[in-house]
Protein backbone atom coordinates (compact mmCIF):
# COMPACT_ATOMS: atom_id res chain seq x y z
CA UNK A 1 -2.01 -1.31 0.30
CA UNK A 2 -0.12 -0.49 -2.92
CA UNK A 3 3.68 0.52 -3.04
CA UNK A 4 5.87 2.35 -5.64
CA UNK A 5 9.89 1.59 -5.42
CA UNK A 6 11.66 4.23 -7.53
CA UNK A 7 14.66 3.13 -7.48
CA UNK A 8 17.57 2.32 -9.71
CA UNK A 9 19.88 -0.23 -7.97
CA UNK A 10 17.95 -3.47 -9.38
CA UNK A 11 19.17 -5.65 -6.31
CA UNK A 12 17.91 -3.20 -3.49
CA UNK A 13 14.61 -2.69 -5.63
CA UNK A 14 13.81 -6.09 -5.98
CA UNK A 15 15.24 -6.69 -2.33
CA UNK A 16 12.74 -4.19 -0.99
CA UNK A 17 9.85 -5.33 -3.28
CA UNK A 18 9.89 -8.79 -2.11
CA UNK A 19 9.78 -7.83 1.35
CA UNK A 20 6.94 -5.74 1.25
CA UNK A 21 5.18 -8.09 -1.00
CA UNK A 22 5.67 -10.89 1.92
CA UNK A 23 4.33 -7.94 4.34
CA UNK A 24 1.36 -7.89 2.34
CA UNK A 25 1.51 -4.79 0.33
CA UNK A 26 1.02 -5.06 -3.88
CA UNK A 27 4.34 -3.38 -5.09
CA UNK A 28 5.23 -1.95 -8.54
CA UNK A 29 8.80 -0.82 -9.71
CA UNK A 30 10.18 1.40 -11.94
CA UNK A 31 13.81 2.02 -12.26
CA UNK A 32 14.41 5.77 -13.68
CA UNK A 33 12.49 9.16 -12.55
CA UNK A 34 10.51 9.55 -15.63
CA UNK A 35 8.68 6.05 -15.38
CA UNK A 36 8.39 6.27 -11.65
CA UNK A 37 6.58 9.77 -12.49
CA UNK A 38 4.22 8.16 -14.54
CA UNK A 39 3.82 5.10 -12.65
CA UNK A 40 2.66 7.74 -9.59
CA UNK A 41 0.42 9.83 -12.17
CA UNK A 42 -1.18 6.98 -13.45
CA UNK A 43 -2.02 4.20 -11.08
CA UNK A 44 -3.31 4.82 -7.11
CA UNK A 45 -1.00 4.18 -4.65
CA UNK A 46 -0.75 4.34 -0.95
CA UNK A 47 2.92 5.05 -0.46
CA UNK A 48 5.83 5.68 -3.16
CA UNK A 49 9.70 4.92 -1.77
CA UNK A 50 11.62 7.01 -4.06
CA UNK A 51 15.57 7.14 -4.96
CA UNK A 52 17.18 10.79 -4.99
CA UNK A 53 20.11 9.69 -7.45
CA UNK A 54 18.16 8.66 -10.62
CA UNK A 55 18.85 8.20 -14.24
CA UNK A 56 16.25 10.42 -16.44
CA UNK A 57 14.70 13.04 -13.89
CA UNK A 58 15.88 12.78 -10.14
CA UNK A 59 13.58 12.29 -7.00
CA UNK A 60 13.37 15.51 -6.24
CA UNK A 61 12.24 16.83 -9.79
CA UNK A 62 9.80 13.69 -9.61
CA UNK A 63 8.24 14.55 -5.94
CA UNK A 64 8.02 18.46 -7.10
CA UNK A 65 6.27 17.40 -9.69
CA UNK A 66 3.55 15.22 -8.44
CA UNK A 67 3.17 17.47 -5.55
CA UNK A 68 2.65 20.50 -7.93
CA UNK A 69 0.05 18.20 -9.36
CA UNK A 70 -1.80 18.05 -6.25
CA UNK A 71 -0.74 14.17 -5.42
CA UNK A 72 -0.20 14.04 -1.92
CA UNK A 73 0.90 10.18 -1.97
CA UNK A 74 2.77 9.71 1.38
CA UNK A 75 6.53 9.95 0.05
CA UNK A 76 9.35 8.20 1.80
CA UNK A 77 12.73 9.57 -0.20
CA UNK A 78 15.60 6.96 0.18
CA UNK A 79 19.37 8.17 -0.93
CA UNK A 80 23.27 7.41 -0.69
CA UNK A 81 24.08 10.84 0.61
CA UNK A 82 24.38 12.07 3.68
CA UNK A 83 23.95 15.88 5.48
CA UNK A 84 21.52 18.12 6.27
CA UNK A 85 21.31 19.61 3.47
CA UNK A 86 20.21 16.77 1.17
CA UNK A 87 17.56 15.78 3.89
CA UNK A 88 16.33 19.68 3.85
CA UNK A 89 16.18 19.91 0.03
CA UNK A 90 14.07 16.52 0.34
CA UNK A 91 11.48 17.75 2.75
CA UNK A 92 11.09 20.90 1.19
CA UNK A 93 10.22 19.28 -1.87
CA UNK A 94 7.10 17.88 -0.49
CA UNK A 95 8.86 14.24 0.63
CA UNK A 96 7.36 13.37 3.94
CA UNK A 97 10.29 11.19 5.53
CA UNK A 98 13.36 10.70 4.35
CA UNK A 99 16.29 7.59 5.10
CA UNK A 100 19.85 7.43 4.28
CA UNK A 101 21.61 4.48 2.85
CA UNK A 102 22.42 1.62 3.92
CA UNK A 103 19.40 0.88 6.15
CA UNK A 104 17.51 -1.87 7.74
CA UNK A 105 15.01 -2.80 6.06
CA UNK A 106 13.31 -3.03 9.64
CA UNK A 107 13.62 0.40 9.70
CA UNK A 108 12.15 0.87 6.45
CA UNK A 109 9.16 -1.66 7.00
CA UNK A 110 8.49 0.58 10.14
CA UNK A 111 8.72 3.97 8.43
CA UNK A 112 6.50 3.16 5.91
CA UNK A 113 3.73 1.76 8.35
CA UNK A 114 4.58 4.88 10.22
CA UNK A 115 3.44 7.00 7.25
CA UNK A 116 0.47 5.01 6.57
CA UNK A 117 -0.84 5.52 10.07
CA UNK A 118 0.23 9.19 9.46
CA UNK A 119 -2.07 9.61 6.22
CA UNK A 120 -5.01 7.52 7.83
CA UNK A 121 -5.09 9.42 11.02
CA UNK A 122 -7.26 12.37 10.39
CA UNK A 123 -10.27 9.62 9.05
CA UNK A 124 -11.56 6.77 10.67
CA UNK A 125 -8.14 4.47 10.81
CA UNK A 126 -10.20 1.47 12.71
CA UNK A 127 -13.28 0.27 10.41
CA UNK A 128 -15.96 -1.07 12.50
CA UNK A 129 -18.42 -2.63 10.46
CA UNK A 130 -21.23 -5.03 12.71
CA UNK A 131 -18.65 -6.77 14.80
CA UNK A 132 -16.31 -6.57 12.60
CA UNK A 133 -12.99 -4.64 13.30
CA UNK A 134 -10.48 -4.10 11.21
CA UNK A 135 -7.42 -1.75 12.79
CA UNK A 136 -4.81 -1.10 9.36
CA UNK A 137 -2.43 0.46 11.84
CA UNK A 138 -1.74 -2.85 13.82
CA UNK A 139 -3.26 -5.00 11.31
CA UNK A 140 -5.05 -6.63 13.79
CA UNK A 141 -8.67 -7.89 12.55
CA UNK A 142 -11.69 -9.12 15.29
CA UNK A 143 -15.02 -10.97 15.44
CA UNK A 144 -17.58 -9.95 18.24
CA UNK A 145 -13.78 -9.85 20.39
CA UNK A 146 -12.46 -12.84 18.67
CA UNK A 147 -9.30 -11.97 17.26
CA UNK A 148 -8.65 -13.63 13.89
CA UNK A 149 -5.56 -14.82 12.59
CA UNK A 150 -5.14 -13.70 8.61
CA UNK A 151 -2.35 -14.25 5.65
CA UNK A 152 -0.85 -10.99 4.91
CA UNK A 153 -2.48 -11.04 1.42
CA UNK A 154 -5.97 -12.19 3.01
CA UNK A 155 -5.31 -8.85 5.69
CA UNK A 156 -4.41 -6.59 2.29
CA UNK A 157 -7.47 -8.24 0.41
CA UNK A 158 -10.18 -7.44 3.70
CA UNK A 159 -8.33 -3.87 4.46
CA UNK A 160 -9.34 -2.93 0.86
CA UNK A 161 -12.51 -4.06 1.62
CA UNK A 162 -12.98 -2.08 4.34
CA UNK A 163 -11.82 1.15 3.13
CA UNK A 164 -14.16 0.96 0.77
CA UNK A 165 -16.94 -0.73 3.13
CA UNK A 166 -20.65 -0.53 2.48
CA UNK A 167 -19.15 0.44 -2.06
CA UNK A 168 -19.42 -2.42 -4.36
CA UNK A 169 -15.93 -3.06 -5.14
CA UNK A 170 -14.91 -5.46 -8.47
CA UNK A 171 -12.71 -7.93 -9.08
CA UNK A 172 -10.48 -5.53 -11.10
CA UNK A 173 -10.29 -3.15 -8.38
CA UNK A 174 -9.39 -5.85 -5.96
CA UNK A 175 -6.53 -7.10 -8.22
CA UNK A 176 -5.00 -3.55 -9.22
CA UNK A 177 -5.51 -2.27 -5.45
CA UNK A 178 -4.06 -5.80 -3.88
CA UNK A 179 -1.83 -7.48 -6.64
CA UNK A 180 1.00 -5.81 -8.37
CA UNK A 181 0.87 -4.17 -12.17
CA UNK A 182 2.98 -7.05 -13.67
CA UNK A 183 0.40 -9.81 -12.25
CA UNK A 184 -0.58 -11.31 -14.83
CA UNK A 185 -2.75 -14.61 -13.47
CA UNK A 186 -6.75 -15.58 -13.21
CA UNK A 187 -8.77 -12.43 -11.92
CA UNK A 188 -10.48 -15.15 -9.92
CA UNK A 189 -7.80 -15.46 -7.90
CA UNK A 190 -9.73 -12.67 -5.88
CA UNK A 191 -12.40 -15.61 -4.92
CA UNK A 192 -9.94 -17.58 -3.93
CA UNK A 193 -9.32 -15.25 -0.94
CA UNK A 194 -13.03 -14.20 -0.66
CA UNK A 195 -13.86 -17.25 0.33
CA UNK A 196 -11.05 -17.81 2.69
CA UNK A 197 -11.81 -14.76 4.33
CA UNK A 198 -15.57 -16.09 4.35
CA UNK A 199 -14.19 -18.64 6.34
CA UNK A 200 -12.61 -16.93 8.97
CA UNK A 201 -14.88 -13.81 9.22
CA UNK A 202 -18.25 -15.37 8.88
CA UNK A 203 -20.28 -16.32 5.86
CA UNK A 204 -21.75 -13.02 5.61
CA UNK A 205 -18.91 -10.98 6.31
CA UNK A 206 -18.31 -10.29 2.90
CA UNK A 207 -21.29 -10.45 -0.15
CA UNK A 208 -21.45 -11.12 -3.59
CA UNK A 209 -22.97 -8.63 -5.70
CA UNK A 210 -23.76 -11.08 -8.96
CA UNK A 211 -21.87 -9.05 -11.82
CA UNK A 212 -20.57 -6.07 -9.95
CA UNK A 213 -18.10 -7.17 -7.26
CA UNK A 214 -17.92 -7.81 -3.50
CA UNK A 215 -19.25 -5.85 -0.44
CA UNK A 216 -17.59 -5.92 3.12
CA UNK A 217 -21.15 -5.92 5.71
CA UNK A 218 -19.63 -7.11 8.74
CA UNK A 219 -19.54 -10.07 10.43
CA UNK A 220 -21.24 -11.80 13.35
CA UNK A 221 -20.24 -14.64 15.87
């Protein structure tokens, strides 16, 4: 899963962006409305956390805007004020939770798993491929019943997989969908964690399609 932090206070964005990058999720972060906006308009993401109080455009002018685009990226608005009001004028601008300054960042962890359950509800939220079974919503993964113990980045790596199971997915993919945008390293890190998941899943859990990518096709005992 891929995060956006719009947010100007440095400390609490990079606070929040290690955290979720432990959790497993790729984060990028942008620290003024008018790059977060393009940020969201230009790269997929699951989930944006967005500041009200920006420099440049505000959160509110930036989720009007992508929503009048048509992006309906799960939005969780964070802000320093507090009343009715301000919550109101965030909702009705298309945010779809908001939380007020300070907060636990338990509570923030949970509201954004909360809103990616939300968004994956109406679909197929557990992928079942052979015996294979990958649940996003509790990140638990099992084999034939067996339930297998993953790294969070080995959990983001298969859960990409399996949104996408039965496609031909690249390495590129992989690394913009699982890594962050200022990752810089060897695109084969993706094999790296191929293979581990290889190990745990089954050999032919996952398959090589010579010069394309990788394909999730399930697993067996």
């Amino acid at each position: 899963m891929r995060v956006l932090i719009v947010e100007d206070e440095k400390r609490l964005a990079l606070s929040l962006a290690r955290g979720l990058t432990a959790e497993g999720f790729a984060v990028d972060v942008a620290h003024d409305g008018i790059d977060g906006l393009h940020r969201a308009t230009e790269g997929p993401y699951d989930l944006i956390v967005l500041d009200i109080m920006l420099p440049g455009m505000n959160g509110y002018r930036v989720c009007a805007a992508l929503r009048a685009a048509g992006d309906e990226t799960p939005i969780l608005m964070l802000t320093a004020k507090d009343g009715e009001y301000d919550e109101a004028e965030g909702l009705d601008t298309g945010a779809d939770d908001y939380l007020t300054k300070p907060f636990s960042y338990v509570v923030l962890l949970a509201r954004v798993r909360a809103l990616l359950r939300r968004r994956t509800r109406g679909g197929a939220s557990v992928v079942r491929v052979g015996e294979l079974v990958v649940d996003p919503g509790t990140r638990q993964v099992t084999v034939a019943g067996r339930d297998v113990a993953l790294t969070a980045k080995e959990f983001a790596v298969l859960e990409y997989l399996a949104v996408r199971a039965g496609e031909v997915v690249s390495k590129s993919e992989i690394l913009e969908h699982v890594w962050d945008f200022a990752y810089e390293g060897d695109v084969n890190i993706v094999e790296v964690y191929v293979s581990a998941l290889r190990r745990k899943l089954g050999p032919g859990a996952v398959a090589t399609v010579r010069g394309a990518g990788y394909r999730l096709v399930g697993a067996g005992a």
